[in-house]
PDB file of N, CA and C in Angstrom:
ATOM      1  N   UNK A   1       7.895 -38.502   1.483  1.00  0.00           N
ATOM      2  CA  UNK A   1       7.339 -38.693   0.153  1.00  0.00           C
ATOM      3  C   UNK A   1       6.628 -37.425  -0.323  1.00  0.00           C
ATOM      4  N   UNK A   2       5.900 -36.587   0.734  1.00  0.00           N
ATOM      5  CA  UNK A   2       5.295 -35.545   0.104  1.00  0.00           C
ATOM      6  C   UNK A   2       6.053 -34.218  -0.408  1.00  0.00           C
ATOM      7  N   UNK A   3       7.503 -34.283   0.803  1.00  0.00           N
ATOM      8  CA  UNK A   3       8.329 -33.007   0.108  1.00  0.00           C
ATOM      9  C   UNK A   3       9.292 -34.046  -0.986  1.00  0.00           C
ATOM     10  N   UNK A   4       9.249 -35.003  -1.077  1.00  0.00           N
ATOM     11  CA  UNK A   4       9.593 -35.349  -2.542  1.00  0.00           C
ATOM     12  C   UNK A   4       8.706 -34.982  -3.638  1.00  0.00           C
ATOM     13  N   UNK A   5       7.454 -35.191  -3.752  1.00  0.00           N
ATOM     14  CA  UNK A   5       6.577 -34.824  -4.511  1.00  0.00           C
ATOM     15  C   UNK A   5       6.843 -32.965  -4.905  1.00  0.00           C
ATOM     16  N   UNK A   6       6.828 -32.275  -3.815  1.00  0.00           N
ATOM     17  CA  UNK A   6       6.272 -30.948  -3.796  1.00  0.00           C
ATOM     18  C   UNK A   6       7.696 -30.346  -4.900  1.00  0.00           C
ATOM     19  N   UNK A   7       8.715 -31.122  -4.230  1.00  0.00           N
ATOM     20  CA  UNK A   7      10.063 -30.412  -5.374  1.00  0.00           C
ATOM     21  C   UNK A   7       9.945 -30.924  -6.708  1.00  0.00           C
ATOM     22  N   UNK A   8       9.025 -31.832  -6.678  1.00  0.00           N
ATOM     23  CA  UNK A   8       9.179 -32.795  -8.012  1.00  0.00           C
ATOM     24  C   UNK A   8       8.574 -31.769  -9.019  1.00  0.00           C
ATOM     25  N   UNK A   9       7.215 -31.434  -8.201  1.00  0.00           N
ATOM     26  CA  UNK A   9       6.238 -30.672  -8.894  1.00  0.00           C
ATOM     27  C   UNK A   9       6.710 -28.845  -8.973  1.00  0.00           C
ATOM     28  N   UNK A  10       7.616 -28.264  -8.114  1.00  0.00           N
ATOM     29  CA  UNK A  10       8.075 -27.080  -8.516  1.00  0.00           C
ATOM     30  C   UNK A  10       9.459 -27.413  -9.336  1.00  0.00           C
ATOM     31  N   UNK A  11      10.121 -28.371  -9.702  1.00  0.00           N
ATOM     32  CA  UNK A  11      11.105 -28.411 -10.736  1.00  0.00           C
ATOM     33  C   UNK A  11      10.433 -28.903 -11.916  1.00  0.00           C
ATOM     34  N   UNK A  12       9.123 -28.976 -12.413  1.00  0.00           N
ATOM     35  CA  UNK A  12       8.168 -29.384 -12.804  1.00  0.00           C
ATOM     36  C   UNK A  12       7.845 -28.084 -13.623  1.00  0.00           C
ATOM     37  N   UNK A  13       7.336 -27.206 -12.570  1.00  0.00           N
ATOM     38  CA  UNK A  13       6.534 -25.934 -13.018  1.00  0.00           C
ATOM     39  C   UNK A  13       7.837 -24.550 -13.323  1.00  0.00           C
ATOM     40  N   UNK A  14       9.184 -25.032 -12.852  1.00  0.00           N
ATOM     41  CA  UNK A  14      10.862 -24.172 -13.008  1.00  0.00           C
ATOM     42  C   UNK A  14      10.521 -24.463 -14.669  1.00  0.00           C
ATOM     43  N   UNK A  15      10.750 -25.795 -15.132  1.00  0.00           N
ATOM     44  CA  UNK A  15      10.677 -25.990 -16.369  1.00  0.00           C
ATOM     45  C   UNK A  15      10.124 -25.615 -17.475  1.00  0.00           C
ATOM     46  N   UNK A  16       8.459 -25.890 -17.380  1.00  0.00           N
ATOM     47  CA  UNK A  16       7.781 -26.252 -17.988  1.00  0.00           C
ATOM     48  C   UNK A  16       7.741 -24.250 -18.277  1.00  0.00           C
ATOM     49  N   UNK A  17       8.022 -23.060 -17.317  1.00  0.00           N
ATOM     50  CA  UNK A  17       8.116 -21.705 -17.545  1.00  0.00           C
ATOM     51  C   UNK A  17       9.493 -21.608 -18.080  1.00  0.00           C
ATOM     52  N   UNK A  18      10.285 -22.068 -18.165  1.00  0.00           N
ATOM     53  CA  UNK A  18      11.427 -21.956 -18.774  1.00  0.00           C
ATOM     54  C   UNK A  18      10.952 -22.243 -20.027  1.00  0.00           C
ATOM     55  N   UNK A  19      10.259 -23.060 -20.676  1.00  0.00           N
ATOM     56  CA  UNK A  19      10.270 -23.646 -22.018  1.00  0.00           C
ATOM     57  C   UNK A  19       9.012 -22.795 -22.526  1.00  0.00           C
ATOM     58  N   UNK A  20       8.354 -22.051 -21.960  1.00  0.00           N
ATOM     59  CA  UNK A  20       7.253 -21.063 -22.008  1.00  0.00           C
ATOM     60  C   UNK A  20       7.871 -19.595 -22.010  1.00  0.00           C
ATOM     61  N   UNK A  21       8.596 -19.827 -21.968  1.00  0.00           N
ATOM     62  CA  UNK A  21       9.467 -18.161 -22.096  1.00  0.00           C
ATOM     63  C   UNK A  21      10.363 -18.477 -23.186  1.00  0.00           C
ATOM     64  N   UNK A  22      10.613 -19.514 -23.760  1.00  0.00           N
ATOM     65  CA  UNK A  22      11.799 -19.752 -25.075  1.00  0.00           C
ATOM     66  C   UNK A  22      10.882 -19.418 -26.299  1.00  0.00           C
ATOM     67  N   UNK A  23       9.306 -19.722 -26.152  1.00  0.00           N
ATOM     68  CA  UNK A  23       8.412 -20.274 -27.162  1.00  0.00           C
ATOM     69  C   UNK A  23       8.770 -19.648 -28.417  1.00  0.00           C
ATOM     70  N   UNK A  24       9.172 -17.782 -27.971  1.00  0.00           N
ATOM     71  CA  UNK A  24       9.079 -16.751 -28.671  1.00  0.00           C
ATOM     72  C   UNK A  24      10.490 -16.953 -30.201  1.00  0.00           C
ATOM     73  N   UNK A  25      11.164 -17.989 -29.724  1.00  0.00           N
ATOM     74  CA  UNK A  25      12.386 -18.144 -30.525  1.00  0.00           C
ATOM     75  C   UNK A  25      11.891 -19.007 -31.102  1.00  0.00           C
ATOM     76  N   UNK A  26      10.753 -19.332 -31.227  1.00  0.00           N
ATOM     77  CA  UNK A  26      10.000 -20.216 -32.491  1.00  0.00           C
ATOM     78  C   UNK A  26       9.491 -19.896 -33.227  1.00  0.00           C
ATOM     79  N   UNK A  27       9.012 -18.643 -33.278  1.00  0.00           N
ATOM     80  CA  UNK A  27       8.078 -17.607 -33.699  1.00  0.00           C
ATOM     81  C   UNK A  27       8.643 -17.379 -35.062  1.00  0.00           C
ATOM     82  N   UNK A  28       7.857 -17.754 -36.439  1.00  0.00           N
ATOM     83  CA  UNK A  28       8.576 -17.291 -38.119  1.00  0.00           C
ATOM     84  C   UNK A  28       8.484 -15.961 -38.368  1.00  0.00           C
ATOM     85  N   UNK A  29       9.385 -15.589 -39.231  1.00  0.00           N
ATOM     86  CA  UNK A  29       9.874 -14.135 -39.344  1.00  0.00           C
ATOM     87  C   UNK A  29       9.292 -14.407 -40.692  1.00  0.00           C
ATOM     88  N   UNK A  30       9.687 -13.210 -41.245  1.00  0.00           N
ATOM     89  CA  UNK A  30       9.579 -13.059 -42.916  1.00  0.00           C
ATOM     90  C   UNK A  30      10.574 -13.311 -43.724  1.00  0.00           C
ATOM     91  N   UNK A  31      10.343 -13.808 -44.560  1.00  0.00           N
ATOM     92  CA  UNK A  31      11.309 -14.856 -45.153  1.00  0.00           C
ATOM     93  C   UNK A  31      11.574 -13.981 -46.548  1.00  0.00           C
ATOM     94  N   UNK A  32      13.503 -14.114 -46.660  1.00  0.00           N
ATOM     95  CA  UNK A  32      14.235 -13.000 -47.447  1.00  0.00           C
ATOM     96  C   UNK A  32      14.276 -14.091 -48.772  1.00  0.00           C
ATOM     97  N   UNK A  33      13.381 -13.250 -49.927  1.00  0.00           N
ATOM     98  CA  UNK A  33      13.429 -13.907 -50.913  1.00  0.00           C
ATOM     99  C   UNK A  33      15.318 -14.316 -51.769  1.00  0.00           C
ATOM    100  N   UNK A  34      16.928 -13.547 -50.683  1.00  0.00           N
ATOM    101  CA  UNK A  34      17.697 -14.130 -51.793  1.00  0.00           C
ATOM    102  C   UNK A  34      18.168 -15.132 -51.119  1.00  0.00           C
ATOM    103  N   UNK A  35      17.412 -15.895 -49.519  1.00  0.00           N
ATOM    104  CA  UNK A  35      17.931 -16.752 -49.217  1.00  0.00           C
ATOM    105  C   UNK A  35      16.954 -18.066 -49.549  1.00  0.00           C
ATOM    106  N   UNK A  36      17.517 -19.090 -49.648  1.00  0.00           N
ATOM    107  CA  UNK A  36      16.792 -20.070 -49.956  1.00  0.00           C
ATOM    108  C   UNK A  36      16.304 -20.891 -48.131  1.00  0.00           C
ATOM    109  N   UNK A  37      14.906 -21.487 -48.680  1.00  0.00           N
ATOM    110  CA  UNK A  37      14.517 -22.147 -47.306  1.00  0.00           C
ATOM    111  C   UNK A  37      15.103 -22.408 -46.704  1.00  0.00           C
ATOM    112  N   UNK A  38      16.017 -23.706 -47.242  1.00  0.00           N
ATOM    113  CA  UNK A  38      16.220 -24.666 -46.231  1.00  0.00           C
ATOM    114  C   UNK A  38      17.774 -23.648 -45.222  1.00  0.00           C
ATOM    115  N   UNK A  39      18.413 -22.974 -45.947  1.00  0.00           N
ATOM    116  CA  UNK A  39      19.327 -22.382 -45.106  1.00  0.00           C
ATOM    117  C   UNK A  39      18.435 -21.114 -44.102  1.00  0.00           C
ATOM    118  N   UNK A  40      17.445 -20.956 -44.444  1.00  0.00           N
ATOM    119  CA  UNK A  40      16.779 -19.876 -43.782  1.00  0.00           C
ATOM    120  C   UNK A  40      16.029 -20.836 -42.706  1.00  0.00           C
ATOM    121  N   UNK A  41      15.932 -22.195 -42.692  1.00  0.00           N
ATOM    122  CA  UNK A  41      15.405 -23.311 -41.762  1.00  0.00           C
ATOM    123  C   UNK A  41      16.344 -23.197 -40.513  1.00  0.00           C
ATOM    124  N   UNK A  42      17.518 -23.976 -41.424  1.00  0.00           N
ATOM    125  CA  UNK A  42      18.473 -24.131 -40.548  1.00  0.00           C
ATOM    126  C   UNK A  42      19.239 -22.865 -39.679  1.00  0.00           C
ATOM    127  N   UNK A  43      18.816 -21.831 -39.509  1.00  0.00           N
ATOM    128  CA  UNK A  43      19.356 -21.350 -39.327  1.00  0.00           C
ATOM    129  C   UNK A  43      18.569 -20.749 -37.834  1.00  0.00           C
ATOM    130  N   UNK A  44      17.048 -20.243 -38.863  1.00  0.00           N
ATOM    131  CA  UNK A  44      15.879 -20.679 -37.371  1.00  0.00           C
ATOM    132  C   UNK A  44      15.914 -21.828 -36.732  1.00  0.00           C
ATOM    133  N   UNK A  45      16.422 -22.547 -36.352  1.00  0.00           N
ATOM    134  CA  UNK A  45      16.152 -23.519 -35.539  1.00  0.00           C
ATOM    135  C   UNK A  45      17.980 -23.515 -34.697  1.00  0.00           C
ATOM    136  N   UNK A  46      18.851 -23.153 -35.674  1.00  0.00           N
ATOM    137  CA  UNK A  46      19.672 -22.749 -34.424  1.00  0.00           C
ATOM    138  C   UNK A  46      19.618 -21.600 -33.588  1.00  0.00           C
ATOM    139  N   UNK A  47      19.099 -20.609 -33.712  1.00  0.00           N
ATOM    140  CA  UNK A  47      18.624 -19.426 -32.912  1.00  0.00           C
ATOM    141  C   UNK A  47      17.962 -20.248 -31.667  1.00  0.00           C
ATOM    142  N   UNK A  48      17.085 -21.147 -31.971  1.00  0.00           N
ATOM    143  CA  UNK A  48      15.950 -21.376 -31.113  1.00  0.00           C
ATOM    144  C   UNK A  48      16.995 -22.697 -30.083  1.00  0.00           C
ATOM    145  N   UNK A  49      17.520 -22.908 -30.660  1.00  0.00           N
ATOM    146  CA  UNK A  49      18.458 -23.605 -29.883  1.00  0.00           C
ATOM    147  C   UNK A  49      19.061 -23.050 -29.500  1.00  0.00           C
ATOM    148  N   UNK A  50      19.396 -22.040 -29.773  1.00  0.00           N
ATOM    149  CA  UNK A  50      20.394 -21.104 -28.835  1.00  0.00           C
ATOM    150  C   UNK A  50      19.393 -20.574 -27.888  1.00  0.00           C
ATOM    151  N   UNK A  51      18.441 -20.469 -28.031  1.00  0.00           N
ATOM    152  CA  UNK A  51      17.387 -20.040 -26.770  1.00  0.00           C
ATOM    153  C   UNK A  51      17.343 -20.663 -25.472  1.00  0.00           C
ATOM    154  N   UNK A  52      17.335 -21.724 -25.740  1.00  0.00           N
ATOM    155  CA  UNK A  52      16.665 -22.933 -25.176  1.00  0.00           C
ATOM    156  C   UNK A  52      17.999 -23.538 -24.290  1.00  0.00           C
ATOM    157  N   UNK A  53      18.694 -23.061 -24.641  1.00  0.00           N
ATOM    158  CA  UNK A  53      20.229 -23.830 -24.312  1.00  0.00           C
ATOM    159  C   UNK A  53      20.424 -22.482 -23.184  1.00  0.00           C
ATOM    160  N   UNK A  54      20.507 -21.460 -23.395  1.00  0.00           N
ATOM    161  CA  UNK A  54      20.660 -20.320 -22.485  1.00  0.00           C
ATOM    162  C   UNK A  54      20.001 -20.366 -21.920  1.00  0.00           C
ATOM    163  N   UNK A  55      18.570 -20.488 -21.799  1.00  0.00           N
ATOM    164  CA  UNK A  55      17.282 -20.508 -20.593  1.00  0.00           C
ATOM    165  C   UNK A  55      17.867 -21.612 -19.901  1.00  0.00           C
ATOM    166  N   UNK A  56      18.215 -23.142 -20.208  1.00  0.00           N
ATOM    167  CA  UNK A  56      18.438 -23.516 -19.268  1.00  0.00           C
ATOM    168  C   UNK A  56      19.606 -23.466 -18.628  1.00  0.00           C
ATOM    169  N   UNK A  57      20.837 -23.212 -18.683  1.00  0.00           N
ATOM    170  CA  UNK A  57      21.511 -22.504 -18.474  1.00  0.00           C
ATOM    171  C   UNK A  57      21.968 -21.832 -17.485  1.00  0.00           C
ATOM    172  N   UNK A  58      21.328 -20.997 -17.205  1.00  0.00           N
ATOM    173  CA  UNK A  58      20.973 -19.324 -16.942  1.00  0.00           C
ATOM    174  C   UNK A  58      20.115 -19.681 -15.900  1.00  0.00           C
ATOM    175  N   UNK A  59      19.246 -20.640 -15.859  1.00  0.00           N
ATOM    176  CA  UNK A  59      18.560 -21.202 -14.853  1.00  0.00           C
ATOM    177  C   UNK A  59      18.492 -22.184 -13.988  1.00  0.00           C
ATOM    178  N   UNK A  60      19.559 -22.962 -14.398  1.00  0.00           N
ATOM    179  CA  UNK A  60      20.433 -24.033 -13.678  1.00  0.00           C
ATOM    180  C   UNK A  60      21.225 -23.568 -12.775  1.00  0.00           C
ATOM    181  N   UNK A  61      22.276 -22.308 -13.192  1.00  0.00           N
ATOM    182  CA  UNK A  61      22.920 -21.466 -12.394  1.00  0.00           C
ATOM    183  C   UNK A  61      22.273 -20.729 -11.477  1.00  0.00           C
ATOM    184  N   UNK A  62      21.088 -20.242 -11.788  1.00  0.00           N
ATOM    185  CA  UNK A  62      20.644 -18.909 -10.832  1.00  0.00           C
ATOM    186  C   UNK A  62      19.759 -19.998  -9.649  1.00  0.00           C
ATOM    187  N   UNK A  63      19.025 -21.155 -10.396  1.00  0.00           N
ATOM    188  CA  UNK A  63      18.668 -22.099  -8.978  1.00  0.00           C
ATOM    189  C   UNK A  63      19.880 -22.385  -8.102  1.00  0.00           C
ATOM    190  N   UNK A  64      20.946 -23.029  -8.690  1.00  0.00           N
ATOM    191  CA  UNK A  64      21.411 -23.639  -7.648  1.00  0.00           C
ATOM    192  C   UNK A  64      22.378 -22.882  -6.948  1.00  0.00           C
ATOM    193  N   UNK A  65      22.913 -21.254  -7.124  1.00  0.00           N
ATOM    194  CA  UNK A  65      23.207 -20.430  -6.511  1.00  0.00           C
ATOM    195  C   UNK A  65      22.062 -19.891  -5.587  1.00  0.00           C
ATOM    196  N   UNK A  66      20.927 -19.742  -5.922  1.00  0.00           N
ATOM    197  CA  UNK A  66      19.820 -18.911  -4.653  1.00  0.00           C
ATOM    198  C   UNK A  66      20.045 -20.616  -3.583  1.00  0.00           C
ATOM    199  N   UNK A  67      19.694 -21.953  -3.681  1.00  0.00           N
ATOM    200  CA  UNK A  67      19.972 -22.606  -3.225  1.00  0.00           C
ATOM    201  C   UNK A  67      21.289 -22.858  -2.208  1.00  0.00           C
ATOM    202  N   UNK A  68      22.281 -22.808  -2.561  1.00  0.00           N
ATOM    203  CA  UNK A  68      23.449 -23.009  -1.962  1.00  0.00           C
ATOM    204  C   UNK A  68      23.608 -21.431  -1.155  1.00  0.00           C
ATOM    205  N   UNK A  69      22.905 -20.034  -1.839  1.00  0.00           N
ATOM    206  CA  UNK A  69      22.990 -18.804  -0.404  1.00  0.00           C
ATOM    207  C   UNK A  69      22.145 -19.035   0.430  1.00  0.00           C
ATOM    208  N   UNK A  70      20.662 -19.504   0.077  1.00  0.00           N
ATOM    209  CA  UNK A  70      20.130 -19.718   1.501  1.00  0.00           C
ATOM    210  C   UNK A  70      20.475 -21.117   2.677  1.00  0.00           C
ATOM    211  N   UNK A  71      21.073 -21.719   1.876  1.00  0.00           N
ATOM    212  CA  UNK A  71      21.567 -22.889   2.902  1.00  0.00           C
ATOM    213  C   UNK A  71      23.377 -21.915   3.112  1.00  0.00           C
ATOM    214  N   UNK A  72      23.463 -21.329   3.131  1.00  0.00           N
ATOM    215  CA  UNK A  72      24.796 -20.680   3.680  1.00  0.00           C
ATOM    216  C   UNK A  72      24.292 -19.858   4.774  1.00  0.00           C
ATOM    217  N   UNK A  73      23.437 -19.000   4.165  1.00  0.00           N
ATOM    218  CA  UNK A  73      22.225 -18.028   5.318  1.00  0.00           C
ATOM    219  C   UNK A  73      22.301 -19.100   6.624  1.00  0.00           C
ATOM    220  N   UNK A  74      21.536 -19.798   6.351  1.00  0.00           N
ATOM    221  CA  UNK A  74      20.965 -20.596   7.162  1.00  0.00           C
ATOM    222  C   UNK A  74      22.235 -21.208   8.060  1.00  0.00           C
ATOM    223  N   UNK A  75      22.587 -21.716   7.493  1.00  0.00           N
ATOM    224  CA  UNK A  75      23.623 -22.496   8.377  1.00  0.00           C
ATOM    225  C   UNK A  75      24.753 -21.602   9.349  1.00  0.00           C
ATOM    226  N   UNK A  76      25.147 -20.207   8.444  1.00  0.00           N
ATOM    227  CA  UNK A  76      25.644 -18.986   9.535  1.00  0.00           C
ATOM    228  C   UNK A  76      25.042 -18.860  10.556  1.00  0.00           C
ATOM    229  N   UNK A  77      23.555 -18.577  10.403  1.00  0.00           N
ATOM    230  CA  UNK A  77      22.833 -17.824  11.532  1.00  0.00           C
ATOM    231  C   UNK A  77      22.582 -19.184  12.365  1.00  0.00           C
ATOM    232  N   UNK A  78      22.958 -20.159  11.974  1.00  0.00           N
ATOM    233  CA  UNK A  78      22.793 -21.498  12.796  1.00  0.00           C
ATOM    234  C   UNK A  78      24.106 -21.663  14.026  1.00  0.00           C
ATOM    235  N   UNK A  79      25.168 -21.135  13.157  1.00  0.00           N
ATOM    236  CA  UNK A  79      26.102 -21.297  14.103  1.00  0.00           C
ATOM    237  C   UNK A  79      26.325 -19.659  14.913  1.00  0.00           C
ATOM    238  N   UNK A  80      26.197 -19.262  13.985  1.00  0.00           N
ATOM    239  CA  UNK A  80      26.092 -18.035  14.872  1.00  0.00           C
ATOM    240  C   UNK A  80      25.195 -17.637  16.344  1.00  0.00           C
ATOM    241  N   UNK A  81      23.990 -18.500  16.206  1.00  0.00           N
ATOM    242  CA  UNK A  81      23.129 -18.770  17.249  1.00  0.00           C
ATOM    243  C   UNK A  81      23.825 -19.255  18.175  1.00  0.00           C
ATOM    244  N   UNK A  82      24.710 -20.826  18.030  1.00  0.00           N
ATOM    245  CA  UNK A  82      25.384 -21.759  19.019  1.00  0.00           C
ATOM    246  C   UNK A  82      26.616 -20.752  19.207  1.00  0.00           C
ATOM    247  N   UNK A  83      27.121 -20.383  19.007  1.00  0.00           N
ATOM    248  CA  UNK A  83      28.267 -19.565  19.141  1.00  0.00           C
ATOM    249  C   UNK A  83      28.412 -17.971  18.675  1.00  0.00           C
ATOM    250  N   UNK A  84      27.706 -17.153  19.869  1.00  0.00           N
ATOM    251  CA  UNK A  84      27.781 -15.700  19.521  1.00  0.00           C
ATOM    252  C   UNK A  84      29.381 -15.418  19.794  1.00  0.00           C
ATOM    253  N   UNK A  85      30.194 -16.127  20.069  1.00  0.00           N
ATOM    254  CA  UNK A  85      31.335 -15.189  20.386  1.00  0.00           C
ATOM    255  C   UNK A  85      32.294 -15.157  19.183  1.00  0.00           C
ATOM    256  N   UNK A  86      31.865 -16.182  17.771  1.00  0.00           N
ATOM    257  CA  UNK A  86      32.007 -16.160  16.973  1.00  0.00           C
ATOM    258  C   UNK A  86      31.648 -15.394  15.883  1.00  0.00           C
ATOM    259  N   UNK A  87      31.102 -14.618  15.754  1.00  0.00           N
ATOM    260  CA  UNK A  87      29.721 -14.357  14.920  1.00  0.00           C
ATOM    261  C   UNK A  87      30.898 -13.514  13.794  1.00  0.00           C
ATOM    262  N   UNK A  88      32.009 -13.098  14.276  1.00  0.00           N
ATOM    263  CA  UNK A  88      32.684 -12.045  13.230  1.00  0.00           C
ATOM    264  C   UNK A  88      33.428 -12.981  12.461  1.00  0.00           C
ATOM    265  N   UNK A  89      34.002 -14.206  12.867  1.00  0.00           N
ATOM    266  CA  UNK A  89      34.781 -15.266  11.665  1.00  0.00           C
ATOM    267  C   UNK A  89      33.347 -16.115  10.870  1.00  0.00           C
ATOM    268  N   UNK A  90      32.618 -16.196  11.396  1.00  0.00           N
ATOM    269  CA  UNK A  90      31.428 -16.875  10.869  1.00  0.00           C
ATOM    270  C   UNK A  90      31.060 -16.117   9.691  1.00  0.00           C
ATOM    271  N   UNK A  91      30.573 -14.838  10.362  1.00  0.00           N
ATOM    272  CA  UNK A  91      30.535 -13.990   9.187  1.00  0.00           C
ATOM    273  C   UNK A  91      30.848 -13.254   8.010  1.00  0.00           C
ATOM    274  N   UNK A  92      32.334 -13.515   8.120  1.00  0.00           N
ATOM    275  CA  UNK A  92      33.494 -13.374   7.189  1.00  0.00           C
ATOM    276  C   UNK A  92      33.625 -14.297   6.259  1.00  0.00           C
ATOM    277  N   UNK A  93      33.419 -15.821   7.132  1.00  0.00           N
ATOM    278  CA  UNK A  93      33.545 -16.735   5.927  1.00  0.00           C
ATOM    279  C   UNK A  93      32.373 -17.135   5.058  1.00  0.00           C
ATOM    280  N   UNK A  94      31.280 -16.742   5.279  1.00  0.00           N
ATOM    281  CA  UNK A  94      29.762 -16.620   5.051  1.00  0.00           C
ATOM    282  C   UNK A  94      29.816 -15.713   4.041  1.00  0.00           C
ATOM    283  N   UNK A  95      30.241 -14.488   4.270  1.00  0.00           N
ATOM    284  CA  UNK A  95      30.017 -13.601   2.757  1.00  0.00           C
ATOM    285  C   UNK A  95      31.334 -14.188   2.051  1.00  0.00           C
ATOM    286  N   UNK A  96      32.253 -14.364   2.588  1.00  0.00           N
ATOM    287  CA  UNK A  96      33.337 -15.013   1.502  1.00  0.00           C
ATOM    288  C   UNK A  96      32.591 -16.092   0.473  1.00  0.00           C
ATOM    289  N   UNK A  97      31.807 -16.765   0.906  1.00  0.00           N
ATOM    290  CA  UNK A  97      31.299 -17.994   0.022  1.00  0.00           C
ATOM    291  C   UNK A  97      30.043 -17.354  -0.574  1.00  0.00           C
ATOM    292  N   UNK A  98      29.475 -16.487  -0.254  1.00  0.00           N
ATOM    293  CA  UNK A  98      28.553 -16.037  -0.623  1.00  0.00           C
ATOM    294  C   UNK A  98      29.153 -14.928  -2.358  1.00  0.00           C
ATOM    295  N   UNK A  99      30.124 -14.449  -1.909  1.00  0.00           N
ATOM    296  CA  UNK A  99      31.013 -13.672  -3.585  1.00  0.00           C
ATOM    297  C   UNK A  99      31.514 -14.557  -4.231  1.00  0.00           C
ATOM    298  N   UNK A 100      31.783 -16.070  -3.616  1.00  0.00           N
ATOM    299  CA  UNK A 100      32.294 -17.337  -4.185  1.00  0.00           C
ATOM    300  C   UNK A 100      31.340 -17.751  -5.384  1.00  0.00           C
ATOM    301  N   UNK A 101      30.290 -17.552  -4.557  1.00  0.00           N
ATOM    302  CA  UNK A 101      28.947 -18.245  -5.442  1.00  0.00           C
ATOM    303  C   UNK A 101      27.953 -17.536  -6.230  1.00  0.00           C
ATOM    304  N   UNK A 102      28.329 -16.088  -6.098  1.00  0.00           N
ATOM    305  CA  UNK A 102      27.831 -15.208  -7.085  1.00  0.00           C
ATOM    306  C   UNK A 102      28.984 -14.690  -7.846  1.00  0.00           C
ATOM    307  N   UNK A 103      29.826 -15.257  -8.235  1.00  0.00           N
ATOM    308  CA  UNK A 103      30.773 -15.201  -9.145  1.00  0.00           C
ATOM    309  C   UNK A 103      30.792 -16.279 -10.147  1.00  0.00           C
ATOM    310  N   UNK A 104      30.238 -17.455  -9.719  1.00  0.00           N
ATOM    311  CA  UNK A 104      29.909 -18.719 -10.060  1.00  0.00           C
ATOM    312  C   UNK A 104      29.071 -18.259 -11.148  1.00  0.00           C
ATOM    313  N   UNK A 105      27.847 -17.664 -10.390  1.00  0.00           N
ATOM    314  CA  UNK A 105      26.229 -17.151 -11.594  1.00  0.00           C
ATOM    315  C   UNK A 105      27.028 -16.124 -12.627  1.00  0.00           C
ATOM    316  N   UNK A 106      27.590 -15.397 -12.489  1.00  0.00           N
ATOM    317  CA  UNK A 106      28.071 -14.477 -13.149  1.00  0.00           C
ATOM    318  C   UNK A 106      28.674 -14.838 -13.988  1.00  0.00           C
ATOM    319  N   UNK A 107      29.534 -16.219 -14.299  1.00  0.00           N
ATOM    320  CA  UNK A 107      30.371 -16.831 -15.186  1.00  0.00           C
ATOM    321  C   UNK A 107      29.526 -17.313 -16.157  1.00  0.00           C
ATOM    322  N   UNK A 108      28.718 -18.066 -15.643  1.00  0.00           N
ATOM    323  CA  UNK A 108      27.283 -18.893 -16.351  1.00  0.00           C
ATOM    324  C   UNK A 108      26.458 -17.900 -17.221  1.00  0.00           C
ATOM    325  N   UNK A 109      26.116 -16.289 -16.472  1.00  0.00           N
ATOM    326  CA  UNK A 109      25.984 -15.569 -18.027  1.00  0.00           C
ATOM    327  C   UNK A 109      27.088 -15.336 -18.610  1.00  0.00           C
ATOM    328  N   UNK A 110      28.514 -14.671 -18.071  1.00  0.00           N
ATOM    329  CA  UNK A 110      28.871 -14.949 -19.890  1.00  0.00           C
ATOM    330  C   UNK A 110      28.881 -15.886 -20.674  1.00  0.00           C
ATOM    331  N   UNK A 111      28.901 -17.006 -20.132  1.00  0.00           N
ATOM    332  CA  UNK A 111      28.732 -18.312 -20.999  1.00  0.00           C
ATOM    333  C   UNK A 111      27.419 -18.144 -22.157  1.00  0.00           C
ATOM    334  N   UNK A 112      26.588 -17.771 -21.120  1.00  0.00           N
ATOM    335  CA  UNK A 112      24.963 -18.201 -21.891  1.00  0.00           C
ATOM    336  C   UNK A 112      25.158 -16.475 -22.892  1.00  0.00           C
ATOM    337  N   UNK A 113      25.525 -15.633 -22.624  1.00  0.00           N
ATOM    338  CA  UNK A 113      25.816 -14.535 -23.363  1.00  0.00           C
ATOM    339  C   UNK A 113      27.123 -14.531 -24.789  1.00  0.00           C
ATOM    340  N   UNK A 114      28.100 -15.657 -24.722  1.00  0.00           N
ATOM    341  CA  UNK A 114      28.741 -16.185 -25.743  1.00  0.00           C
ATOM    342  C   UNK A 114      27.932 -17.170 -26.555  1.00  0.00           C
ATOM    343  N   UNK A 115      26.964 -17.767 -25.815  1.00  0.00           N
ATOM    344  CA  UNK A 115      26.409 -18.697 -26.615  1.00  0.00           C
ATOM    345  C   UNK A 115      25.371 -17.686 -27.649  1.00  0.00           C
ATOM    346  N   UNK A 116      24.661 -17.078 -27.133  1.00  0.00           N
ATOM    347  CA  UNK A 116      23.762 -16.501 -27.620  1.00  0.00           C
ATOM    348  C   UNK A 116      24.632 -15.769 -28.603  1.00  0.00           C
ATOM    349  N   UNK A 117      25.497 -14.463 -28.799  1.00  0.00           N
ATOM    350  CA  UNK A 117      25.801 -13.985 -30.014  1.00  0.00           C
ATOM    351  C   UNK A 117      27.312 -14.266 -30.563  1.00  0.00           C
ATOM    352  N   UNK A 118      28.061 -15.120 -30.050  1.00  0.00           N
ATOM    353  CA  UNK A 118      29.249 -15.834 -30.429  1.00  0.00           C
ATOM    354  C   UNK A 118      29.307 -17.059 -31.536  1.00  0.00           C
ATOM    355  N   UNK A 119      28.282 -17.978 -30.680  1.00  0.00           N
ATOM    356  CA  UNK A 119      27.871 -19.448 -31.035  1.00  0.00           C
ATOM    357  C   UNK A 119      26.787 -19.505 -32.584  1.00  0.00           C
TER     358      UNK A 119
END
């Protein structure tokens, strides 16, 4: 129950700085007298959605890639421990999944990088 709590409370505090680093895409500019409000509304508030959509994003990917390398870490040097006579196929297939999964993050920014000046 308590390392339930403790992740509860750092996916808690992942967030709550994610949405503390978007704030700035809320922030009003100066407003161009030949556009009219409401399109100058709508238009701030899709920016800021485009913020907000990339932070999480961008941070969904980069958690659950550092996640899935250190449980790869881990689990190599696990078997690698039980079986040194292995250690060179272990280790082969270990960084293989390891370019697997930072190719993964790498996709997720261009995504969040189409969203931002495509979208």
């Amino acid at each position: 129950m308590n390392k339930l709590l403790k992740k509860l409370s750092a996916l808690g505090c992942v967030l709550l700085l994610a949405l503390a680093l978007t704030a700035p895409a809320y922030a009003e500019g100066e407003a161009d007298a030949a556009q009219p409000a409401a399109v100058e509304e709508t238009q701030d508030n899709t920016i800021g959605l485009k913020a907000i959509a990339a932070g999480i994003a961008i941070g969904i990917a980069a958690a659950g890639g550092a996640v899935g390398m250190g449980l790869t870490t881990a689990k190599s040097a696990e078997g690698i421990a039980r079986q040194p006579e292995a250690e060179g196929k272990i280790r082969a297939t270990m960084m293989l999944g390891l370019v697997f999964i930072e190719t993964a993050i790498i996709y997720a920014l261009l995504v969040v990088i189409l969203i931002i000046f495509v979208l």
